[in-house]
Protein backbone atom coordinates (compact mmCIF):
# COMPACT_ATOMS: atom_id res chain seq x y z
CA UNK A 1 90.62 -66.49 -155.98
CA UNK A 2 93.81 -66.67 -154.17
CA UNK A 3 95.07 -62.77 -155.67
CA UNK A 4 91.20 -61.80 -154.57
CA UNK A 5 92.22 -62.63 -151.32
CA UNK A 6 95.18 -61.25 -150.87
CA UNK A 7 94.20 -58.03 -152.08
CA UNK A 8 91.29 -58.12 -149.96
CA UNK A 9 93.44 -58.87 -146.88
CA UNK A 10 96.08 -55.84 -147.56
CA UNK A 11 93.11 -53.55 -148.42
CA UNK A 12 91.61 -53.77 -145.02
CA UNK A 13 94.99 -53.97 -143.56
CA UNK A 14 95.78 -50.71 -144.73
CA UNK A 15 92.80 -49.36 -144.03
CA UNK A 16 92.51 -50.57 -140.52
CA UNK A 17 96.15 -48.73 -140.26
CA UNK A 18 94.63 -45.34 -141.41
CA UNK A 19 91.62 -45.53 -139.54
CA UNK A 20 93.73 -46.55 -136.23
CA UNK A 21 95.61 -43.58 -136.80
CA UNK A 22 93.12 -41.10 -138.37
CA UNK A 23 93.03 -39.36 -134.59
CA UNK A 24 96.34 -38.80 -133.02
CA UNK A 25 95.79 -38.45 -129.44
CA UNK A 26 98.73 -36.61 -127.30
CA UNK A 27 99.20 -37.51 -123.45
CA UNK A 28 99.26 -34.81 -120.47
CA UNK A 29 100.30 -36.74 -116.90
CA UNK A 30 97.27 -34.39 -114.27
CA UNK A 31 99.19 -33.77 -111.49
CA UNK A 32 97.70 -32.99 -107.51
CA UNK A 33 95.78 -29.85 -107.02
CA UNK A 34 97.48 -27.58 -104.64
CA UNK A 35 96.04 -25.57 -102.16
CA UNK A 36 95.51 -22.07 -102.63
CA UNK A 37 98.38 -20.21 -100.36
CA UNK A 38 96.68 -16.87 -98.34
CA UNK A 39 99.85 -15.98 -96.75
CA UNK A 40 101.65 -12.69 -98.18
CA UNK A 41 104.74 -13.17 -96.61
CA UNK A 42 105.90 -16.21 -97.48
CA UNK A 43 104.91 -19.58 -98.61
CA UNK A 44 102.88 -22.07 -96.67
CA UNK A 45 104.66 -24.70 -95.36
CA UNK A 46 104.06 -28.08 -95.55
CA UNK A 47 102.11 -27.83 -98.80
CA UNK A 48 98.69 -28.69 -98.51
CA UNK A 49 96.70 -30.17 -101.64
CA UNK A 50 93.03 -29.41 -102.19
CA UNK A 51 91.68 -33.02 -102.29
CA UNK A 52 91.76 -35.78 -99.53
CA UNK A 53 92.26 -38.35 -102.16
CA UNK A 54 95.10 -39.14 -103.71
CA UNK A 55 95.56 -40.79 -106.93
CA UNK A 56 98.33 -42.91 -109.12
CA UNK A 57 97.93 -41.76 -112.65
CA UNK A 58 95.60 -39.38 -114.10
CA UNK A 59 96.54 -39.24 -117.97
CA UNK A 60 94.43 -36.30 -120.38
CA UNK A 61 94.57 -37.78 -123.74
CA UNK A 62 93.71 -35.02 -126.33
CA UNK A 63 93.13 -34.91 -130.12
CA UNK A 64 96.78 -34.00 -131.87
CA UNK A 65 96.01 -32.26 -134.47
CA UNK A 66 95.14 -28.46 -135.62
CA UNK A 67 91.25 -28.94 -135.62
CA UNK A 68 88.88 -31.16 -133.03
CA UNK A 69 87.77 -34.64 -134.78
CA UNK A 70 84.51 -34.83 -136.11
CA UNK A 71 82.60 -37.91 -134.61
CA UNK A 72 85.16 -38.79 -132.42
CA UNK A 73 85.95 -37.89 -128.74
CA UNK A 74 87.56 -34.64 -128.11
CA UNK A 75 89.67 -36.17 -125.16
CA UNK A 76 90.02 -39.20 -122.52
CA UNK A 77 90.91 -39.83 -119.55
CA UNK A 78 93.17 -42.94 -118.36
CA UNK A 79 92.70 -42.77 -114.20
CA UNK A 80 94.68 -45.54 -112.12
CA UNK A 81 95.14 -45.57 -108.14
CA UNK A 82 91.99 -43.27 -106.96
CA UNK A 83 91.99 -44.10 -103.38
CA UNK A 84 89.72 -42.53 -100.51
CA UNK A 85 91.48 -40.75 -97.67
CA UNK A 86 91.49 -44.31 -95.58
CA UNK A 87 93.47 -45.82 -98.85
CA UNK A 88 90.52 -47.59 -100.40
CA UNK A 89 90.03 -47.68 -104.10
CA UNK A 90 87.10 -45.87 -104.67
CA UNK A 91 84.08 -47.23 -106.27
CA UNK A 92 81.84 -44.16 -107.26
CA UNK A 93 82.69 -41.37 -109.36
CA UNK A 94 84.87 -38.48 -110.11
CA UNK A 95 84.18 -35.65 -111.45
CA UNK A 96 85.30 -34.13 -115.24
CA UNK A 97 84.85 -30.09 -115.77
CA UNK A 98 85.77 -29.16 -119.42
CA UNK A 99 87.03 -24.95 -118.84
CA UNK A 100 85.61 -23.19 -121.42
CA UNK A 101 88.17 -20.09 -121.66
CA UNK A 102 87.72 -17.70 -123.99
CA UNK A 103 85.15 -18.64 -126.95
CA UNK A 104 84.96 -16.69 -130.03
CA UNK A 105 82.41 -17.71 -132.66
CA UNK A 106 82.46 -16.15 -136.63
CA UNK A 107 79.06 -14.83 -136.93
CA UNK A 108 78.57 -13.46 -132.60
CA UNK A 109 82.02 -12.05 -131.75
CA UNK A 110 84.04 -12.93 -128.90
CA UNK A 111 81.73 -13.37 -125.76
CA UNK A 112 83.23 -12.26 -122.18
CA UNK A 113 85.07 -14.53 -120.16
CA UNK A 114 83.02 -17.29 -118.24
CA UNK A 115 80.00 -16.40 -120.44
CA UNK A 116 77.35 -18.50 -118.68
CA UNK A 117 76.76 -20.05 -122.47
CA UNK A 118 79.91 -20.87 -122.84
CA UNK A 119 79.81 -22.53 -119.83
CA UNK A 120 80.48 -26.68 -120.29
CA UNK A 121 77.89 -28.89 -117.51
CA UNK A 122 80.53 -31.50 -115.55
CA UNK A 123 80.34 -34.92 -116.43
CA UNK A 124 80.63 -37.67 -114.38
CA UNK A 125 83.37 -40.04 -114.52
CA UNK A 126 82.91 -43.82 -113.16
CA UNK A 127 85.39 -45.15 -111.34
CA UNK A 128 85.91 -49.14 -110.89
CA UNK A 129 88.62 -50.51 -108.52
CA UNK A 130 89.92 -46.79 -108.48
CA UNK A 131 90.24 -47.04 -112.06
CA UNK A 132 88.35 -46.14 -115.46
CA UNK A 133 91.41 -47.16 -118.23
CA UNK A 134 89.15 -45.13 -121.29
CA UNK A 135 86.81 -42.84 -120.49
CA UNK A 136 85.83 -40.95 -123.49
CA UNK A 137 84.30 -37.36 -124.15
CA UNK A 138 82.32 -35.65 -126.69
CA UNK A 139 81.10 -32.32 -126.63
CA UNK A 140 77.50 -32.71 -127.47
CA UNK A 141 76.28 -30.78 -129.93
CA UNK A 142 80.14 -30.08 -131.12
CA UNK A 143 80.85 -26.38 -131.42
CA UNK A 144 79.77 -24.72 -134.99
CA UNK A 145 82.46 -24.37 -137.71
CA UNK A 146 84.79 -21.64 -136.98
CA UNK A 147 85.28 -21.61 -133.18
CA UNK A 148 88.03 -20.14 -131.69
CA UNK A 149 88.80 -20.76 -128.07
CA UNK A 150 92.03 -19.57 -126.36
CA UNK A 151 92.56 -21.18 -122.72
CA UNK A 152 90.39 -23.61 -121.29
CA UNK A 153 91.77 -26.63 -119.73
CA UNK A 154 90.51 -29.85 -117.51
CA UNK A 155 89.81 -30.22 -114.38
CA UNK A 156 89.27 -33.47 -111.65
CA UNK A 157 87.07 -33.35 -108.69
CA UNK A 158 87.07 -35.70 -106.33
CA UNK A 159 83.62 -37.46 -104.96
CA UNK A 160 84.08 -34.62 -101.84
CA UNK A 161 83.73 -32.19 -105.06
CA UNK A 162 87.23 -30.81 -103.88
CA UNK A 163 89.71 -30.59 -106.64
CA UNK A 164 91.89 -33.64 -107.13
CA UNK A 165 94.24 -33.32 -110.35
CA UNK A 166 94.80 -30.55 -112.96
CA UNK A 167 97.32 -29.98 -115.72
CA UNK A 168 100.53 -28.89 -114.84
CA UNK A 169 104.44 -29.99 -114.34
CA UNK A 170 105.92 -31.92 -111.51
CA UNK A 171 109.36 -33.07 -110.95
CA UNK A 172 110.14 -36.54 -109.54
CA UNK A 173 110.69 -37.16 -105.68
């Protein structure tokens, strides 16, 4: 009964192991959203970003591996430090746009960039305290078998609906 045991134990063990890492998940730091510069000349000066709010960390966890997970979220966020433009932690919502780019399914061809069915609705994003540690999402229905789709991206709006955070690179102050 003892052996039983044992081997039951390292059984789900193991299998707790693979299932924990079944979906590797890669992290992107979101940094600010700049301001769009309309000067020709030169560049603006001080740099303005696009959003009142400011925010700690915004971390983009995506699936890490060649094909999107089946039953499982496609991304998360991880969102710390959202604070209103008085410095208040905002308790509300932000706002999650998936960009499409450039979708090509096997049996319709490649459809023109920002094809209105292509499109992806926003999703909201609760915030807590400034904060929402996991929030998970799913493309509902998935996209069929085959799908090809260069570009795309993430992007954060902020509960002004200006843009707060986007991927990108930043170097530290």
């Amino acid at each position: 009964m003892k052996t039983i045991l044992s081997v039951t134990v390292a059984i789900a063990g193991l299998l707790s192991a693979t299932i924990a890492q079944a979906v590797p998940y890669s992290r992107v730091y979101l940094v600010p959203a700049l301001k769009k510069c309309e000067t020709v000349a030169s560049a603006c000066v001080p740099r303005e970003l696009e959003s009142r709010y400011t925010f700690d960390t915004i971390v983009l966890r995506s699936a890490a591996t060649r094909y999107l997970p089946v039953g499982k979220p496609s991304l998360y966020l991880e969102i710390r430090g959202v604070r209103d433009p008085g410095g208040t932690l905002v308790n509300g919502a932000l706002r999650l746009q998936v960009l499409s780019g450039r979708v090509s399914l096997p049996t319709l061809g490649t459809f023109p960039d920002n094809f209105s069915l292509t499109q992806v609705a926003p999703v909201a994003v609760p915030l807590k305290n400034g904060a929402n540690r996991r929030f998970a999402y799913s493309s509902d229905p998935g996209p069929p078998a085959g799908t090809i789709v260069n570009g795309g991206g993430i992007e954060v709006y902020d509960p002004e609906g200006k843009l707060l955070a986007v991927t990108g690179s930043q170097s530290r102050p």
